[in-house]
C-alpha atoms as a PDB file:
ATOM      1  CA  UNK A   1     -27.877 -11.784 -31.989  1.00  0.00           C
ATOM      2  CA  UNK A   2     -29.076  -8.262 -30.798  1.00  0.00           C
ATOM      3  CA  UNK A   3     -26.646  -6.737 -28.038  1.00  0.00           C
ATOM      4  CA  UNK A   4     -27.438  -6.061 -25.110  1.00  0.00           C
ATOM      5  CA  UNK A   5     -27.395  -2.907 -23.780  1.00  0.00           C
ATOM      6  CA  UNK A   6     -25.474  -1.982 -20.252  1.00  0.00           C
ATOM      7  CA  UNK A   7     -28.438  -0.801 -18.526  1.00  0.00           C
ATOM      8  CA  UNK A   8     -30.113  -4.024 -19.803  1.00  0.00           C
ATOM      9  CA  UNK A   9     -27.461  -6.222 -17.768  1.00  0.00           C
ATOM     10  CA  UNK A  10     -28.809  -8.750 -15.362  1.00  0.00           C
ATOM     11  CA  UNK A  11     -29.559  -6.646 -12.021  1.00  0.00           C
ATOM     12  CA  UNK A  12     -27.132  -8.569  -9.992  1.00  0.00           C
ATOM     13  CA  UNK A  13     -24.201  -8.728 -12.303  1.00  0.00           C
ATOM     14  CA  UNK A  14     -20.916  -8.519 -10.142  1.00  0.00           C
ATOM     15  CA  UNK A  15     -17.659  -7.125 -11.935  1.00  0.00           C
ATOM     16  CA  UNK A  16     -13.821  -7.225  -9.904  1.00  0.00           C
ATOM     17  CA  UNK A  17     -11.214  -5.249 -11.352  1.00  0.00           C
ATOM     18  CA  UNK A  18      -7.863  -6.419 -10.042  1.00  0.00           C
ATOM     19  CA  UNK A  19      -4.583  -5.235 -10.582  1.00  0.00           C
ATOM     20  CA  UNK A  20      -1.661  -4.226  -8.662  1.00  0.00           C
ATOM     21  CA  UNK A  21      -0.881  -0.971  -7.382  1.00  0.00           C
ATOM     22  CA  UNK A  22      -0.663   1.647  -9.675  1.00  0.00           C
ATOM     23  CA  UNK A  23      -1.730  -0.066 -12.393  1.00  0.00           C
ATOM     24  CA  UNK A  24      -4.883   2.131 -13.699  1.00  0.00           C
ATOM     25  CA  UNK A  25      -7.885   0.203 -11.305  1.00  0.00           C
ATOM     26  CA  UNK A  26      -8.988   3.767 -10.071  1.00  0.00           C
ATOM     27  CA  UNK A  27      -8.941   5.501 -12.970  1.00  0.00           C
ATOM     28  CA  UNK A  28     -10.879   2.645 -14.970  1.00  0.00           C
ATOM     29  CA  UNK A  29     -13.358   2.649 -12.880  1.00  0.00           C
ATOM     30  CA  UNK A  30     -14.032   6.112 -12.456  1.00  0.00           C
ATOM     31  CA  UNK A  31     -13.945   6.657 -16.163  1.00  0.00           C
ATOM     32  CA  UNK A  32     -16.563   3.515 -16.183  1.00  0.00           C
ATOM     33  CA  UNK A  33     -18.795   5.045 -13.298  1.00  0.00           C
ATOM     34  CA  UNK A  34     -19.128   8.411 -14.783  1.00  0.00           C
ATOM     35  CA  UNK A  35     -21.598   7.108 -18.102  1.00  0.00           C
ATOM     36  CA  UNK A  36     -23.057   4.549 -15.872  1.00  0.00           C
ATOM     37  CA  UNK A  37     -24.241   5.483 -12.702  1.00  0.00           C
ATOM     38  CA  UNK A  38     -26.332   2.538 -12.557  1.00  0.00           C
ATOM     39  CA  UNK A  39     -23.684   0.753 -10.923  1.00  0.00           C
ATOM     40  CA  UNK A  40     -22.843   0.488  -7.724  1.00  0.00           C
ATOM     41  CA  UNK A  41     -19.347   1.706  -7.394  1.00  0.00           C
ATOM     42  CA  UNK A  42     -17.027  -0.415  -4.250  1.00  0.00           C
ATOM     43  CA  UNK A  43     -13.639   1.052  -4.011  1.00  0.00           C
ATOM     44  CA  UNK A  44     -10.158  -0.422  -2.506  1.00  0.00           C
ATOM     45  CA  UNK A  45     -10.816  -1.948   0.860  1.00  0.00           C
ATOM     46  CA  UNK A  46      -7.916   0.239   2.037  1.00  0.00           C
ATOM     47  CA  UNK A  47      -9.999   3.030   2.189  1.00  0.00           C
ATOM     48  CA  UNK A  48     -12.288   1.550   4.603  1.00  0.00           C
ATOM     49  CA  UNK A  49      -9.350   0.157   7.154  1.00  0.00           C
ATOM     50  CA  UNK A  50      -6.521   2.459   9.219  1.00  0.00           C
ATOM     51  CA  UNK A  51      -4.072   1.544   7.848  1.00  0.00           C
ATOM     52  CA  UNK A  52      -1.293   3.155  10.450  1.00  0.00           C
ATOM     53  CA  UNK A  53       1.733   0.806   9.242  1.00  0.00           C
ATOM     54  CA  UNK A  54       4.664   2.449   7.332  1.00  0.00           C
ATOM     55  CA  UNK A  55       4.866  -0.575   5.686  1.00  0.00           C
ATOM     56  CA  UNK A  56       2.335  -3.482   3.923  1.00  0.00           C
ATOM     57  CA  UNK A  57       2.442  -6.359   5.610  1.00  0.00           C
ATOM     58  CA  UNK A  58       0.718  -9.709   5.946  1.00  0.00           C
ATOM     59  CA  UNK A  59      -2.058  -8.728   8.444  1.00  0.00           C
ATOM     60  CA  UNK A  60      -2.998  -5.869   6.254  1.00  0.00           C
ATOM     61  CA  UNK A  61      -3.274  -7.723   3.154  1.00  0.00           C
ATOM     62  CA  UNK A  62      -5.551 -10.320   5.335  1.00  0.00           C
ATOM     63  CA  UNK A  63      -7.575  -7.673   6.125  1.00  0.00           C
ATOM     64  CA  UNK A  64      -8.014  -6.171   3.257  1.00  0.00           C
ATOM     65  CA  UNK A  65      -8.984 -10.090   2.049  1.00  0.00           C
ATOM     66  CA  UNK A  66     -11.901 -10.156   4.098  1.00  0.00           C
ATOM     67  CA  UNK A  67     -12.784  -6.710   3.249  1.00  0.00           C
ATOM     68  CA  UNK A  68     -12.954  -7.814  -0.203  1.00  0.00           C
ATOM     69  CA  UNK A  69     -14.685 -10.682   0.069  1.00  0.00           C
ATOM     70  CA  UNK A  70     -17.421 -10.230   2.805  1.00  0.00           C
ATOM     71  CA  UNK A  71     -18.462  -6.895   0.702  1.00  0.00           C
ATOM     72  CA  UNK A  72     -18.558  -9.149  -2.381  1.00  0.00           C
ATOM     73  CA  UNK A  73     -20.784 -12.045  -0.353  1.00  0.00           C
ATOM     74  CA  UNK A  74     -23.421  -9.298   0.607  1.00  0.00           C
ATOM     75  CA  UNK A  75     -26.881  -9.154  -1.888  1.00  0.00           C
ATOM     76  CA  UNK A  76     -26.975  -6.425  -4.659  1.00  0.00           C
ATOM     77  CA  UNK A  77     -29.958  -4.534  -5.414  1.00  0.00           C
ATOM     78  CA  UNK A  78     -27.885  -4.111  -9.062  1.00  0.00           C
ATOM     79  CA  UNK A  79     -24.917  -4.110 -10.499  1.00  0.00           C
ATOM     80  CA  UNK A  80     -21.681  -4.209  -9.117  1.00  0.00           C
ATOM     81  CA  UNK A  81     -18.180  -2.982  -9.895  1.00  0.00           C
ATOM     82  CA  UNK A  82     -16.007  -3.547  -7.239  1.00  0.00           C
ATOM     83  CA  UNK A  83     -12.259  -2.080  -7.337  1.00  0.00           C
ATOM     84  CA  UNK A  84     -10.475  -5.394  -6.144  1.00  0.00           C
ATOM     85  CA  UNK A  85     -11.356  -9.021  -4.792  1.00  0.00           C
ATOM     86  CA  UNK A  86      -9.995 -10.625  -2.357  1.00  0.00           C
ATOM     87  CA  UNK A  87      -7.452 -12.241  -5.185  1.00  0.00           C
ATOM     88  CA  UNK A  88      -5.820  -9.514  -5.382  1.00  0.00           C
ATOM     89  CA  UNK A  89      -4.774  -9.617  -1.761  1.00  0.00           C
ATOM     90  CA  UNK A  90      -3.930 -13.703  -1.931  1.00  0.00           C
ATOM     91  CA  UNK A  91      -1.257 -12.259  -4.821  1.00  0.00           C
ATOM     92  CA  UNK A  92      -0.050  -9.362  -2.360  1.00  0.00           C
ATOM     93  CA  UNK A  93       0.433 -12.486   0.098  1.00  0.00           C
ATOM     94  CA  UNK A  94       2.196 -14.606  -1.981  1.00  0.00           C
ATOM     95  CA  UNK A  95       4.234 -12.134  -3.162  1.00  0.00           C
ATOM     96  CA  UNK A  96       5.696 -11.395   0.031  1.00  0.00           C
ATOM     97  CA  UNK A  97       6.410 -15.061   0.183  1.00  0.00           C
ATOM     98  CA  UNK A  98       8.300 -14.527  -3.321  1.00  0.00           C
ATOM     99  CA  UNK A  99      10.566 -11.847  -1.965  1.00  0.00           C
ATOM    100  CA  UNK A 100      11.333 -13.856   0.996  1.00  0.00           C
ATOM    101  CA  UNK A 101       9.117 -11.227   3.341  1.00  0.00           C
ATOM    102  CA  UNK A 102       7.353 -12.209   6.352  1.00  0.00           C
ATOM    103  CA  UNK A 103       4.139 -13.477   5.486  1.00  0.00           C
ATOM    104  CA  UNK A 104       1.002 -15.139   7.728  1.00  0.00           C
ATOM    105  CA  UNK A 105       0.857 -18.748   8.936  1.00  0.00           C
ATOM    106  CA  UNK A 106      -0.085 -21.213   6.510  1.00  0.00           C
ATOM    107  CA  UNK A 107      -3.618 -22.031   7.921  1.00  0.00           C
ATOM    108  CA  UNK A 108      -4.302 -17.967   8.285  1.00  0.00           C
ATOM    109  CA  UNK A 109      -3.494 -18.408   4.398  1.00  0.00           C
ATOM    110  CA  UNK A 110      -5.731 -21.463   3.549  1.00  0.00           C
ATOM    111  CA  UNK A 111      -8.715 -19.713   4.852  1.00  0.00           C
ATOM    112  CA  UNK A 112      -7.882 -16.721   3.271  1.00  0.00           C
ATOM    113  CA  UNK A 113      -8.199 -18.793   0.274  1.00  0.00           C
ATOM    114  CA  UNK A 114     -11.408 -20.545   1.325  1.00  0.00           C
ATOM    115  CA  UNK A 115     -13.114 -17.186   1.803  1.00  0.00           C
ATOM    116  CA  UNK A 116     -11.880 -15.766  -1.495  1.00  0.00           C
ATOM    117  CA  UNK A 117     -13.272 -18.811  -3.029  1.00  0.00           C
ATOM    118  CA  UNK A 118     -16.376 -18.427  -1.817  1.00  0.00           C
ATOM    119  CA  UNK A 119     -16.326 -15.178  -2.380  1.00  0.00           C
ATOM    120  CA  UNK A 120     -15.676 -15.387  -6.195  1.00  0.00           C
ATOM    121  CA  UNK A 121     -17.798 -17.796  -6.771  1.00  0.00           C
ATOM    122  CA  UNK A 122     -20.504 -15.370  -7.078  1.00  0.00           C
ATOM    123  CA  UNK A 123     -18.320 -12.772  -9.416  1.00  0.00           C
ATOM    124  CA  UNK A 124     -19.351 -12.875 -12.886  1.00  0.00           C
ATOM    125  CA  UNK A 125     -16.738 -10.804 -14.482  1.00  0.00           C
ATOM    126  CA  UNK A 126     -13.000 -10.448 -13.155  1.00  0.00           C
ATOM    127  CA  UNK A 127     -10.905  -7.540 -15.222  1.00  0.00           C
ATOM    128  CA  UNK A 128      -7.263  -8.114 -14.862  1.00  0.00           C
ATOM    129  CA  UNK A 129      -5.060  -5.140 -15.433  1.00  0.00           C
ATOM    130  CA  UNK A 130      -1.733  -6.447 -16.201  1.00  0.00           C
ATOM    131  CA  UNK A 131       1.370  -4.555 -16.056  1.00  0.00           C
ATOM    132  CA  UNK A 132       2.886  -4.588 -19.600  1.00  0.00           C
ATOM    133  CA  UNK A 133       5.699  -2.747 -21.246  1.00  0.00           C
ATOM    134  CA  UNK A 134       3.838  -1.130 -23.868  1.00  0.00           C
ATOM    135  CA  UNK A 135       1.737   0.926 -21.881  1.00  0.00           C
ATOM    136  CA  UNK A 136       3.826   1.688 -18.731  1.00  0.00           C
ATOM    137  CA  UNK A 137       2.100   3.203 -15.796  1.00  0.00           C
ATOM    138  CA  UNK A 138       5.265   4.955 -14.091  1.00  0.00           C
ATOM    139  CA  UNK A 139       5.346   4.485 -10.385  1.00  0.00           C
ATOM    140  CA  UNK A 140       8.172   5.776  -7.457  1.00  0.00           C
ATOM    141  CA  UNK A 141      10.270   4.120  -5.582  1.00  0.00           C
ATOM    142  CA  UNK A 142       7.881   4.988  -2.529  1.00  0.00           C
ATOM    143  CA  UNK A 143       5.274   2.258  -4.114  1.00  0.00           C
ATOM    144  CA  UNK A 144       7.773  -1.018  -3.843  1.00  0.00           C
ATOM    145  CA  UNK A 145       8.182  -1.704  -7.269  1.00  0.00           C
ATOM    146  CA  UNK A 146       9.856  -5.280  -6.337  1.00  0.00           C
ATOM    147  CA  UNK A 147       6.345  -5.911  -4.080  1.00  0.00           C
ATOM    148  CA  UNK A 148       4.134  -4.063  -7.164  1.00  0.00           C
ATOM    149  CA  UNK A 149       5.878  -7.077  -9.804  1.00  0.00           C
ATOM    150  CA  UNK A 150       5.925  -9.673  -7.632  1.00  0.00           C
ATOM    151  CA  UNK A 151       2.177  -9.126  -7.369  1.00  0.00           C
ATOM    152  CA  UNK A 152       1.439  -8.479 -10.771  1.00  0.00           C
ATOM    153  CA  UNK A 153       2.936 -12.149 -11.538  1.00  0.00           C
ATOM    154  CA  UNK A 154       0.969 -13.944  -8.656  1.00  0.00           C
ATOM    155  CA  UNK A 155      -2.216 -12.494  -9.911  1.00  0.00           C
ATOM    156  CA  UNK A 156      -2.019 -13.671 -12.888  1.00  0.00           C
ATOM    157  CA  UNK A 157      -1.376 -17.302 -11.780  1.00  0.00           C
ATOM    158  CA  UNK A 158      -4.182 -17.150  -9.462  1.00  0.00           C
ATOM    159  CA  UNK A 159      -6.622 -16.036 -12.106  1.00  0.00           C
ATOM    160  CA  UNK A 160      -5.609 -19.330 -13.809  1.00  0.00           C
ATOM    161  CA  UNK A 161      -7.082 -21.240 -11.022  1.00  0.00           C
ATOM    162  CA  UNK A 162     -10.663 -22.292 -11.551  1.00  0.00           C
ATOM    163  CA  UNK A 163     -10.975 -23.160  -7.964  1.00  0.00           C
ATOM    164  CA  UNK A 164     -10.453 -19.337  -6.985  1.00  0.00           C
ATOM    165  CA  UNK A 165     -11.914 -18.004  -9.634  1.00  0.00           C
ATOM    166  CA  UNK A 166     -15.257 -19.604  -9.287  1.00  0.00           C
ATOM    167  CA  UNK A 167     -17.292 -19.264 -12.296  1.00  0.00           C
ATOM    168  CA  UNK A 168     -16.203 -15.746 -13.325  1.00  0.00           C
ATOM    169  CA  UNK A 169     -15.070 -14.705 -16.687  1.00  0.00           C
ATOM    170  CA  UNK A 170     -11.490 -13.746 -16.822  1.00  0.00           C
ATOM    171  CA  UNK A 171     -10.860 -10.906 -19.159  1.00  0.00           C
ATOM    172  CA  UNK A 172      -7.297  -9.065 -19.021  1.00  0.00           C
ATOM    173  CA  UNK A 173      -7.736  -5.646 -19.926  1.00  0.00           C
ATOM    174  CA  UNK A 174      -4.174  -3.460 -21.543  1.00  0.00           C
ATOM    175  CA  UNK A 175      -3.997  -0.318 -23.821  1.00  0.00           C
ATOM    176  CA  UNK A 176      -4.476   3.760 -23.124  1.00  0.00           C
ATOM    177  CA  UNK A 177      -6.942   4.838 -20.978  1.00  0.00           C
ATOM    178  CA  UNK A 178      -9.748   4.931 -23.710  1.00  0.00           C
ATOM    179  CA  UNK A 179      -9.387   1.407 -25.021  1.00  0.00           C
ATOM    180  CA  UNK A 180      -9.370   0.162 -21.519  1.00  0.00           C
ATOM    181  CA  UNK A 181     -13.029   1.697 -20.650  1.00  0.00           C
ATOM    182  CA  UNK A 182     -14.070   0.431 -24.134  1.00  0.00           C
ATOM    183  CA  UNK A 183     -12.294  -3.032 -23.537  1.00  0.00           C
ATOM    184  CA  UNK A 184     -14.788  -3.094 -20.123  1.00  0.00           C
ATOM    185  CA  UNK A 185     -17.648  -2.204 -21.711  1.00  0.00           C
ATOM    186  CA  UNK A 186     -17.456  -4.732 -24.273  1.00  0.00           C
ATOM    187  CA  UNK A 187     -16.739  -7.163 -21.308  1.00  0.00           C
ATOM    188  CA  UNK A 188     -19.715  -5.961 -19.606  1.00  0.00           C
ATOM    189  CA  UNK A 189     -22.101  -6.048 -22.667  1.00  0.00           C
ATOM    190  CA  UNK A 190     -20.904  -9.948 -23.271  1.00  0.00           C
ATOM    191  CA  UNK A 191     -21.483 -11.213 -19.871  1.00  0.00           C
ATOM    192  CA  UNK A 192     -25.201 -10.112 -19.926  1.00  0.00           C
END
């Protein structure tokens, strides 16, 4: 079987990579967009809300949902490399239910899930980047560690769910910064 080339990949191919904060999304994805400018590059719905509040809190992380997804639900004229889903921002939710913070109503949570669902379902590639002690990404106490964990976790359980996941290849993605961009690539050039 020949491989097939990244600029070969189907013109709508749609890639997520999630991860926590701090935890190398940016970085991966710039290194990534610099040798293929092909791809159309969507960064961290936080940079397109005002985000005013001291402190995260349900109602961001719900907005930064439908940020996620309704970007992800619009056509492509190519490919697509988005820097989170809306999954990541069910995990910030349910992590705040973890550490016992205030979180949203439970049906302002099932339709978060609903749209994130239907979201995914047209993602063809979701990159996890796990937190892992071999290749610590060092963050202050200014970034909630406790919040940055407890997400890390609730990601990964959610990626286990087919339902949320929709068809899209799960690939978890862990080393230095080179293997990572090489570990994508290869992810990319398989999905084609």
């Amino acid at each position: 079987m020949v491989p097939i080339s990244l600029v070969e990949q189907e013109v709508a191919l749609r890639a997520v990579v999630s991860g926590t904060h701090g935890s190398g999304k940016s970085t991966l994805i710039g290194d990534f967009a610099m040798s293929h400018r092909e791809w159309e590059v969507l960064p961290d719905p936080f940079e397109d809300i005002d985000a005013a509040a001291a402190e995260p809190d349900a109602a961001l992380f719900l907005r930064q949902l439908r940020i996620a997804a309704e970007r992800l639900l619009e056509p492509a004229t190519g490919p697509v490399i988005a820097e989170r889903g809306p999954l990541d921002f069910l995990a910030y939710l349910d992590a705040l239910d973890a550490l016992g913070r205030r979180s949203s109503a439970p049906e302002l949570l099932e339709r978060g899930r609903r749209l994130t669902a239907r979201a995914m379902d047209g993602v063809d590639l979701l990159i996890l980047l796990p937190l892992t002690a071999t290749d610590p990404i060092e963050v202050g106490a200014e970034e909630d560690p406790e919040l940055r964990e407890a997400m890390d976790l609730a990601l990964l359980e959610l990626a286990d769910d087919p339902d949320l996941t929709g068809g899209a290849r799960v690939v978890e993605i862990t080393g230095d910064r080179a293997r990572r961009l090489r570990r994508l690539e290869d992810a990319i050039e398989n999905s084609g």
